[in-house]
C-alpha atoms as a PDB file:
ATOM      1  CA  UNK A   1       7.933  -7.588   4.439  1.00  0.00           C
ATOM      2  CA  UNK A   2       6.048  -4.928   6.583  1.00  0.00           C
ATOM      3  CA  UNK A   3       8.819  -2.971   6.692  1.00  0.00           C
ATOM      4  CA  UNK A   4       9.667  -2.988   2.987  1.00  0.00           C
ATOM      5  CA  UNK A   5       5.596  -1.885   2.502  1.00  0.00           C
ATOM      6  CA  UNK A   6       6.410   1.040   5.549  1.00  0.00           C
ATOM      7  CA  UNK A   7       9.627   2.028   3.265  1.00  0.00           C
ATOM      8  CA  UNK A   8       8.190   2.447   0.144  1.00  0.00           C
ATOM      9  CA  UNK A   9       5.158   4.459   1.749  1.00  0.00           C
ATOM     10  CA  UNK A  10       7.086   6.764   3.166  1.00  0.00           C
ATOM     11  CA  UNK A  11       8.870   6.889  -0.030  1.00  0.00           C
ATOM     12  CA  UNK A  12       5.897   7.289  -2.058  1.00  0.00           C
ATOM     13  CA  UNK A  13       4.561   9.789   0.155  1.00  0.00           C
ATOM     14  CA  UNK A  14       7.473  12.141  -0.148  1.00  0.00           C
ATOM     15  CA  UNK A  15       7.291  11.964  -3.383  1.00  0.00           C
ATOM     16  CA  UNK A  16       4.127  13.288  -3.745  1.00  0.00           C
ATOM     17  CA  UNK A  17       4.342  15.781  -1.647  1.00  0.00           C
ATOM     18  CA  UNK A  18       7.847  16.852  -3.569  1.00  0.00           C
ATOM     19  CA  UNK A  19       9.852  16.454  -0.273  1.00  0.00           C
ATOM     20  CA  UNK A  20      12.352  14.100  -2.001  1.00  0.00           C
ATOM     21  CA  UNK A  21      14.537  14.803  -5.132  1.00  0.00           C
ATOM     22  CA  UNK A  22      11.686  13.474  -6.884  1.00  0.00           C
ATOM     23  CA  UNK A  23       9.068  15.975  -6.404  1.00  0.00           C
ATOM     24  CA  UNK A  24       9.744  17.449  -9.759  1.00  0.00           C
ATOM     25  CA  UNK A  25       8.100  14.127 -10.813  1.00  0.00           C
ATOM     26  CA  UNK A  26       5.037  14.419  -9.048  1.00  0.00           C
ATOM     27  CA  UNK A  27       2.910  15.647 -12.191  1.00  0.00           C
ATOM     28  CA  UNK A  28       3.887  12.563 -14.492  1.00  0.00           C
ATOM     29  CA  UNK A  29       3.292  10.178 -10.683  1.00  0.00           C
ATOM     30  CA  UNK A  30      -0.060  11.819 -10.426  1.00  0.00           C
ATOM     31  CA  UNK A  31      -0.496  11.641 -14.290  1.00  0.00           C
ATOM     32  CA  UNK A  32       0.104   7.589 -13.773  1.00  0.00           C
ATOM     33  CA  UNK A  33      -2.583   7.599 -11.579  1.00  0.00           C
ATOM     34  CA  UNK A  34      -0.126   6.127  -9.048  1.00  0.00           C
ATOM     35  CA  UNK A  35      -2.440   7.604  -6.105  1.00  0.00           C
ATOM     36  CA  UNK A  36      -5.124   4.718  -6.857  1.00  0.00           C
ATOM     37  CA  UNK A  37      -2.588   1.852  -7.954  1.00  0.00           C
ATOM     38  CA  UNK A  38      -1.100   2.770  -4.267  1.00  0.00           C
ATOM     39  CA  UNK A  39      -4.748   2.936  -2.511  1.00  0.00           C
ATOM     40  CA  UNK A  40      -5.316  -0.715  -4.064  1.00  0.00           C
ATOM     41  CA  UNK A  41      -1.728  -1.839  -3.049  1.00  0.00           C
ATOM     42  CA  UNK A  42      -2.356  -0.805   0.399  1.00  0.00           C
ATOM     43  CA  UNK A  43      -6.019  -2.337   0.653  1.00  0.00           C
ATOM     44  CA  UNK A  44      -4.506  -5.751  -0.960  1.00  0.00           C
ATOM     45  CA  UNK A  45      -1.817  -5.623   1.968  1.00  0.00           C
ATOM     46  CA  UNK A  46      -4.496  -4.874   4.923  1.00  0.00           C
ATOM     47  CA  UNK A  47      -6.831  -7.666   3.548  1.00  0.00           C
ATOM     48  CA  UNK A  48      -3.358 -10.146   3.276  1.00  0.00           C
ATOM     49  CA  UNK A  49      -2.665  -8.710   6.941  1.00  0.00           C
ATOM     50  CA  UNK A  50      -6.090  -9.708   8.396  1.00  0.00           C
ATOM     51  CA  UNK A  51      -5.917 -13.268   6.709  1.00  0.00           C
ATOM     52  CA  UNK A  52      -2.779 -14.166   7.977  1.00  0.00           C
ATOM     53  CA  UNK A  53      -4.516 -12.923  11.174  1.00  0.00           C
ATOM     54  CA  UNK A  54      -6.939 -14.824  11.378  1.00  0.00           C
ATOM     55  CA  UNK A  55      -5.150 -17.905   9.710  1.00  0.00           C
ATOM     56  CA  UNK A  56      -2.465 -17.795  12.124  1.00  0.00           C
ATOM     57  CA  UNK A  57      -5.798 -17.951  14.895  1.00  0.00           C
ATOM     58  CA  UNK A  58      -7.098 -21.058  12.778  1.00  0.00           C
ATOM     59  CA  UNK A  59     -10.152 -18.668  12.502  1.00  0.00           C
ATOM     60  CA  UNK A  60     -12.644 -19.533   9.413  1.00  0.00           C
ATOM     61  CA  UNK A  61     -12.295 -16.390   7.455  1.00  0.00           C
ATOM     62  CA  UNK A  62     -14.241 -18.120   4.462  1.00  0.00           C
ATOM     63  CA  UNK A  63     -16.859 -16.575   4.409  1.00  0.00           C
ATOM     64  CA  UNK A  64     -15.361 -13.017   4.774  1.00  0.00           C
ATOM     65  CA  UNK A  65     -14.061 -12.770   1.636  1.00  0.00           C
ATOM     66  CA  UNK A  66     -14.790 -11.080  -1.586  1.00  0.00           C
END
């Protein structure tokens, strides 16, 4: 799964930055507000990341959470 998340931020990135044959979309991605949606995909993966961390540690990460 990490590698389909590195894949489709490299993706992303390119896009956005008009290196791919989808730059010429970068208005309507920006215009989406895809920049956030991505920010709060990658902070939802991190925070998975750290859980299964710490579960896979048999750490008590109750009290860590939101």
């Amino acid at each position: 799964m990490k590698n389909q998340h590195a894949d489709a931020r490299k993706f992303l990135y390119k896009a956005l930055n008009g290196i791919s044959p989808f730059g010429k979309f970068k208005t309507a991605i920006q215009n989406m507000n895809l920049d956030r949606k991505w920010h709060d995909f990658e902070q939802e993966c991190a925070e998975r990341e750290v859980k299964e961390w710490l579960d896979s540690r048999q750490i008590d990460w109750t009290g860590f959470t939101k």
